[in-house]
Protein backbone atom coordinates (compact mmCIF):
# COMPACT_ATOMS: atom_id res chain seq x y z
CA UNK A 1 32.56 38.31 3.14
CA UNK A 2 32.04 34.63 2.50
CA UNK A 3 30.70 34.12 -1.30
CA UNK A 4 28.56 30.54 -1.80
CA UNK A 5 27.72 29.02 -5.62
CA UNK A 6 25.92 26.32 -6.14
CA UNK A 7 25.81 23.80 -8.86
CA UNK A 8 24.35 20.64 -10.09
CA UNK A 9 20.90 21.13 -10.73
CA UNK A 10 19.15 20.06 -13.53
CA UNK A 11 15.41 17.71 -14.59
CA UNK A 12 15.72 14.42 -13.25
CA UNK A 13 12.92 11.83 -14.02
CA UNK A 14 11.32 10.72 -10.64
CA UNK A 15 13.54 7.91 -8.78
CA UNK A 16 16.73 9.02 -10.26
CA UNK A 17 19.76 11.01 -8.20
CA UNK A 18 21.49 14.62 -8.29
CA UNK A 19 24.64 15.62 -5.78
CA UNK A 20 24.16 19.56 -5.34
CA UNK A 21 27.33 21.46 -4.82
CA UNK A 22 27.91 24.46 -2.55
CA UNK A 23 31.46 26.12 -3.68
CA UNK A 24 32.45 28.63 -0.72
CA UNK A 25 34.97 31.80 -1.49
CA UNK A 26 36.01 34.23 0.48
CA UNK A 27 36.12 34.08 4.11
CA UNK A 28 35.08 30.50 4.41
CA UNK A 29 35.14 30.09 8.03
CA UNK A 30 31.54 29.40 9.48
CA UNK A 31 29.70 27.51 12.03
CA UNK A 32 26.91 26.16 10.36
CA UNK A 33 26.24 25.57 6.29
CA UNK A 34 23.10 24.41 5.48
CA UNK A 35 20.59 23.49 2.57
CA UNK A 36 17.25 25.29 1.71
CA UNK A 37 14.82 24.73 -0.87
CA UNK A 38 11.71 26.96 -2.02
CA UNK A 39 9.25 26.32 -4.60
CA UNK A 40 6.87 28.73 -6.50
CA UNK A 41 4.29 30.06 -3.69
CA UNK A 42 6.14 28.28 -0.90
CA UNK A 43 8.27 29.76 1.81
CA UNK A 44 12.25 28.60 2.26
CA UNK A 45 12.19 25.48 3.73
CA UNK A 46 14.82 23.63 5.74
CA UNK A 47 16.83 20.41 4.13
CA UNK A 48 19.68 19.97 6.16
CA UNK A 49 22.68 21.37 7.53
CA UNK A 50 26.25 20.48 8.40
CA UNK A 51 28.61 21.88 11.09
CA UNK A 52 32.16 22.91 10.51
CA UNK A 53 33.24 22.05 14.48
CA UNK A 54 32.63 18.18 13.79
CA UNK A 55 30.72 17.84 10.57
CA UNK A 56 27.65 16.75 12.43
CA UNK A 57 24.91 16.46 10.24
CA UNK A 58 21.06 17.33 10.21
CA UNK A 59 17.99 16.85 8.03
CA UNK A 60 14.54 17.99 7.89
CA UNK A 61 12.09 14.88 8.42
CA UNK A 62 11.13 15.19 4.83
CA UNK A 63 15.01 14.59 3.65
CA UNK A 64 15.76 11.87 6.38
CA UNK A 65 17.07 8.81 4.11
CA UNK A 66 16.95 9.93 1.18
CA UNK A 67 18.90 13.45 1.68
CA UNK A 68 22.78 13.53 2.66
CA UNK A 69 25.01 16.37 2.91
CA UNK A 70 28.81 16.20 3.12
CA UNK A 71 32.27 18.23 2.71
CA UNK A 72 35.57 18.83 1.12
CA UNK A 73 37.21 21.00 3.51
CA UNK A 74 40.37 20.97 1.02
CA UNK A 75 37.99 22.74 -1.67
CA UNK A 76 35.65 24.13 0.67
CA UNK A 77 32.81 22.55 -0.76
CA UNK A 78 29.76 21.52 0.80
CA UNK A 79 27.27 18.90 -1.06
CA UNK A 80 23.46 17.79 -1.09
CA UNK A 81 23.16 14.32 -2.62
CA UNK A 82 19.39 13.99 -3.29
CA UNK A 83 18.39 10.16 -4.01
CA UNK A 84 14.82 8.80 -5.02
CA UNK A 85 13.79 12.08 -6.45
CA UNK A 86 10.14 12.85 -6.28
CA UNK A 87 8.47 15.35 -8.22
CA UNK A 88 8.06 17.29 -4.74
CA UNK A 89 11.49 17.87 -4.35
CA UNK A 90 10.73 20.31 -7.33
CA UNK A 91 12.22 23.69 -6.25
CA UNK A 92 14.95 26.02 -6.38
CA UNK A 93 17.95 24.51 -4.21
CA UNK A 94 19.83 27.08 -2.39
CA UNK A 95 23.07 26.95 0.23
CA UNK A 96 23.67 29.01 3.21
CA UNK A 97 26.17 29.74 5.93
CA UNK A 98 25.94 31.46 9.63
CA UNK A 99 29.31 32.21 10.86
CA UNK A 100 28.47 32.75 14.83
CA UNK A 101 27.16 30.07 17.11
CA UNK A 102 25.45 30.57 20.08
CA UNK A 103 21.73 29.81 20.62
CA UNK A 104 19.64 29.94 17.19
CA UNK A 105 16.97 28.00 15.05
CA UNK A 106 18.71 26.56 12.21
CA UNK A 107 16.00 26.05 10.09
CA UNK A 108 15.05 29.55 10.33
CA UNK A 109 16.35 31.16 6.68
CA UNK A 110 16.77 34.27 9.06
CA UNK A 111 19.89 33.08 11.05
CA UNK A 112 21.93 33.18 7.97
CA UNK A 113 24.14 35.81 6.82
CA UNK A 114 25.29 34.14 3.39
CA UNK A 115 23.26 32.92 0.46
CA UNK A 116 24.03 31.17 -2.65
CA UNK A 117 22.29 32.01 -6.04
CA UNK A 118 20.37 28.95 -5.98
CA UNK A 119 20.29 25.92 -8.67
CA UNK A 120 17.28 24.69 -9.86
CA UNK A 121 16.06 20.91 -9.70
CA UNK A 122 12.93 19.77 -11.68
CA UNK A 123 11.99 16.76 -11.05
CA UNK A 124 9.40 14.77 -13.72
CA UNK A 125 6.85 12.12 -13.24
């Protein structure tokens, strides 16, 4: 049982920066940890992800730039730094982990076995 918490949320007036964390317990090996976001009325969407074998790093197109995701293996931490905030990055920020490889989708919310609580980011105008 792997158990994720994440952390850092909070409102944020447009252009300004949060760092997300992702605290892992448990059984904290996995292949793949990655960042989701839904808003109200909006399915899970993909951010980005990050690879244990590696750390290679992904984003969505919508988090390219502006999105970066990075680890503490000594605190098994994973983090989402989120610069230039735009009130469309409004949602509920949540980590996940897959602990098998293989072939899957990564952005598919259904390939992951372990979810986070969520933290919430608001972000103002």
């Amino acid at each position: 049982q792997v158990q994720l918490v994440e952390s850092g949320g909070g409102l944020v007036q447009a252009g300004g920066s949060l760092r997300l964390s992702c605290a892992a317990s448990g059984r904290t090996g996995y292949y793949l940890m990655s960042w989701f976001r839904q808003a109200p009325g909006t399915e899970r969407e993909f951010v980005g992800s990050i690879r244990r074998s590696g750390g290679r790093t992904s984003y969505a197109d919508s988090g390219k730039g502006r999105f970066t995701i990075s680890r503490d293996d000594a605190t098994d931490t994973v983090y989402l730094q989120i610069n230039t905030l735009k009130p469309e990055d409004t949602a509920v920020y949540y980590c996940a982990a897959r602990t098998s490889g293989g072939l899957f989708a990564p952005r598919d919310p259904n390939e992951y076995e372990f979810w986070g609580q969520g933290t919430q980011v608001t972000v103002s105008s």
